[in-house]
C-alpha atoms as a PDB file:
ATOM      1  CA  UNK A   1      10.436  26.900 -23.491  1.00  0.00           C
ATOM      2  CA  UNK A   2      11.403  23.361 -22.542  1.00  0.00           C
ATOM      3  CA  UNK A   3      10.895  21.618 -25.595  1.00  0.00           C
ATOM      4  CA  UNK A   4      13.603  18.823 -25.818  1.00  0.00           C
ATOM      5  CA  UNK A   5      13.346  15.362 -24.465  1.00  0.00           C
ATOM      6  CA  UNK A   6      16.399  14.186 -22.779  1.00  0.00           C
ATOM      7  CA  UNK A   7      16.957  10.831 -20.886  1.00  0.00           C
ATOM      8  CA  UNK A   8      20.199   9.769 -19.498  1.00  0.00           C
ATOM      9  CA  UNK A   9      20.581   6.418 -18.412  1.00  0.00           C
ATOM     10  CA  UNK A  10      23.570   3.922 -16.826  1.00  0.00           C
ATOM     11  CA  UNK A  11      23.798   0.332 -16.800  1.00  0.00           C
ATOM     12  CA  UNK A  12      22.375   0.894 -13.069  1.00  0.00           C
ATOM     13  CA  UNK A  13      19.159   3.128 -13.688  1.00  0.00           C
ATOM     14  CA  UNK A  14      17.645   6.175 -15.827  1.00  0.00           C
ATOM     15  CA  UNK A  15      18.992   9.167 -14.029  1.00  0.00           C
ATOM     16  CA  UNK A  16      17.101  11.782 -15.615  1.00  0.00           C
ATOM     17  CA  UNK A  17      13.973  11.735 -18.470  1.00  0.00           C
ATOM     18  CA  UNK A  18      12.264  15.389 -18.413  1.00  0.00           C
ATOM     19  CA  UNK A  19      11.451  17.831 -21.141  1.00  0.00           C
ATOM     20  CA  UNK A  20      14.629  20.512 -21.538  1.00  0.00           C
ATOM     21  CA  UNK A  21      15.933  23.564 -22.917  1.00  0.00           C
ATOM     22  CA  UNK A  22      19.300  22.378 -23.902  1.00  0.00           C
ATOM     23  CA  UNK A  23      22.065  19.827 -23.201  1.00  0.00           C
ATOM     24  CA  UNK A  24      25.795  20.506 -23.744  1.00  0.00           C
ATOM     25  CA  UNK A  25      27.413  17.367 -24.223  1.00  0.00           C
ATOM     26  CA  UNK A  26      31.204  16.168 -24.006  1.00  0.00           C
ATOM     27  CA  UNK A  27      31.510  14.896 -27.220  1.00  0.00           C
ATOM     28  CA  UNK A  28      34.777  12.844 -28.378  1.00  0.00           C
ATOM     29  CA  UNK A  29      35.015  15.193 -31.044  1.00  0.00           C
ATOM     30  CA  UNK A  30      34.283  18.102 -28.837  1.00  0.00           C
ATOM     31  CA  UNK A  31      31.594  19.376 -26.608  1.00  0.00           C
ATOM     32  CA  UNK A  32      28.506  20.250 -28.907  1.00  0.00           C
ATOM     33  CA  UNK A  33      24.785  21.487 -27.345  1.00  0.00           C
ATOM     34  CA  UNK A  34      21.463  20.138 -28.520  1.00  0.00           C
ATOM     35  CA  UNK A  35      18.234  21.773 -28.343  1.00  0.00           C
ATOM     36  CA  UNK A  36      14.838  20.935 -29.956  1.00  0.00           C
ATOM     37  CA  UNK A  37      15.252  20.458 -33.805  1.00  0.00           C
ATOM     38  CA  UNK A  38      18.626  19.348 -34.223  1.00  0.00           C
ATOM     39  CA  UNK A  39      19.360  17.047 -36.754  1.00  0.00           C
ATOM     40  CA  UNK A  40      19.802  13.225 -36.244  1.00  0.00           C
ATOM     41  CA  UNK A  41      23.016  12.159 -35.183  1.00  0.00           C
ATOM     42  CA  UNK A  42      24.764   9.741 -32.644  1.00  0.00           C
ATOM     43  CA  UNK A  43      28.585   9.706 -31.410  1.00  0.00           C
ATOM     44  CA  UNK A  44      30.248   8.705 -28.623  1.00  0.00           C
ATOM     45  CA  UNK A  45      31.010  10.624 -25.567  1.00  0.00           C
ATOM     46  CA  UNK A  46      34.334  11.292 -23.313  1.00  0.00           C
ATOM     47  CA  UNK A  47      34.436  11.744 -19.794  1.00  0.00           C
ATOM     48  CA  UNK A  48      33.309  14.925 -18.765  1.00  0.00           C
ATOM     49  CA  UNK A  49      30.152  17.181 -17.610  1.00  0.00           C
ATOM     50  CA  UNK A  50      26.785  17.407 -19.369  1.00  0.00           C
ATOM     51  CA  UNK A  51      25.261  20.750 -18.929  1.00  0.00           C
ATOM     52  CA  UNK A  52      21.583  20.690 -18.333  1.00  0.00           C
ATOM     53  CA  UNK A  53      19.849  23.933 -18.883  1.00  0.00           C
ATOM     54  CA  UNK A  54      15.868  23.530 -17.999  1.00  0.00           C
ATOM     55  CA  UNK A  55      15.307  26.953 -19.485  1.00  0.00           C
ATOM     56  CA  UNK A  56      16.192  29.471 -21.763  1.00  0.00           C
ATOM     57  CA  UNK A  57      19.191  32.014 -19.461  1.00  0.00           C
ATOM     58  CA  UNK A  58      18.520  29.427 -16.247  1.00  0.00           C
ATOM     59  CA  UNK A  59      21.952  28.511 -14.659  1.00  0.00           C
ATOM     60  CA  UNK A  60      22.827  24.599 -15.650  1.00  0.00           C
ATOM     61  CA  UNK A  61      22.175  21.471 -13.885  1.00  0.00           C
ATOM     62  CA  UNK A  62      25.848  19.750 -14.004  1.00  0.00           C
ATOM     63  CA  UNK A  63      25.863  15.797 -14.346  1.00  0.00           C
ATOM     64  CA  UNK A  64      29.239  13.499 -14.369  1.00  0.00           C
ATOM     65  CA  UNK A  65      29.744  11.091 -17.531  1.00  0.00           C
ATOM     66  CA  UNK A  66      32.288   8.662 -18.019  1.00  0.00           C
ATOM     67  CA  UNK A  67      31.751   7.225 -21.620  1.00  0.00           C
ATOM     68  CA  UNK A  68      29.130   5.923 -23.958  1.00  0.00           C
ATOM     69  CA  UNK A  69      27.120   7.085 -26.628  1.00  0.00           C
ATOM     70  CA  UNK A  70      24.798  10.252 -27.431  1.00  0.00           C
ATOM     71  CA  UNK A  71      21.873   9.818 -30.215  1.00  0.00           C
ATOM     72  CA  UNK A  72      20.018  12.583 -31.513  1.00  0.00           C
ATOM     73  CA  UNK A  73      16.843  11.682 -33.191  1.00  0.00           C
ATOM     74  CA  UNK A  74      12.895  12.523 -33.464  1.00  0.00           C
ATOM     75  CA  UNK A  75      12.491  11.263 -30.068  1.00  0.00           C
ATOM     76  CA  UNK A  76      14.909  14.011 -28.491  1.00  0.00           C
ATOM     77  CA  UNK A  77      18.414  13.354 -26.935  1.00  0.00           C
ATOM     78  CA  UNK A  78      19.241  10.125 -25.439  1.00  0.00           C
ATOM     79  CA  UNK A  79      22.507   9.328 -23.804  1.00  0.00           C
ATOM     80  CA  UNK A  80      23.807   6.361 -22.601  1.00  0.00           C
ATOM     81  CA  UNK A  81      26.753   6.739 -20.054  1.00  0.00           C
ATOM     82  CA  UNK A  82      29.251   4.074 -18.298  1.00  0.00           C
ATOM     83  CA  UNK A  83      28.548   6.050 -15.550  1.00  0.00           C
ATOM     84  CA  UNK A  84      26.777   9.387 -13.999  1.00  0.00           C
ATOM     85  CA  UNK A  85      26.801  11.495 -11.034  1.00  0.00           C
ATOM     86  CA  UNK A  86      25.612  14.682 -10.150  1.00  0.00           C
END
């Protein structure tokens, strides 16, 4: 069930806002998933590849991030990149 909000946007446009199973993010600290329910959190990110997954067992949707800053809170997962590419 696709139960989490996501929304990624750049400095140059929203690249994605849709209703998810689960992100894996690349966190400084490490890569860490979200799915609906997690608890509230922000951090910053490191270059690397967020790993959208639209469903539960689908094969992930693979976007490009180069910095910024993930927050997890009651409105779902909201990241806000340097820069993105698919």
């Amino acid at each position: 069930m696709a139960d989490l909000h996501f929304t990624l946007t750049t400095p140059e446009r929203q690249v994605i806002s849709d209703d998810v199973y689960m992100v894996v993010v690349p966190g400084t600290e490490g890569e860490f998933g979200v799915m609906a329910g997690h608890a509230p959190f922000m951090t910053t990110l490191r270059d690397g590849e967020l790993a959208v997954y639209r469903s539960a067992g689908a094969q992930p949707e693979r976007i490009r991030v180069s910095g910024g800053f993930a927050e997890v809170g009651d409105a779902g997962l909201t990241i806000l990149a340097e820069s993105a590419e698919a």
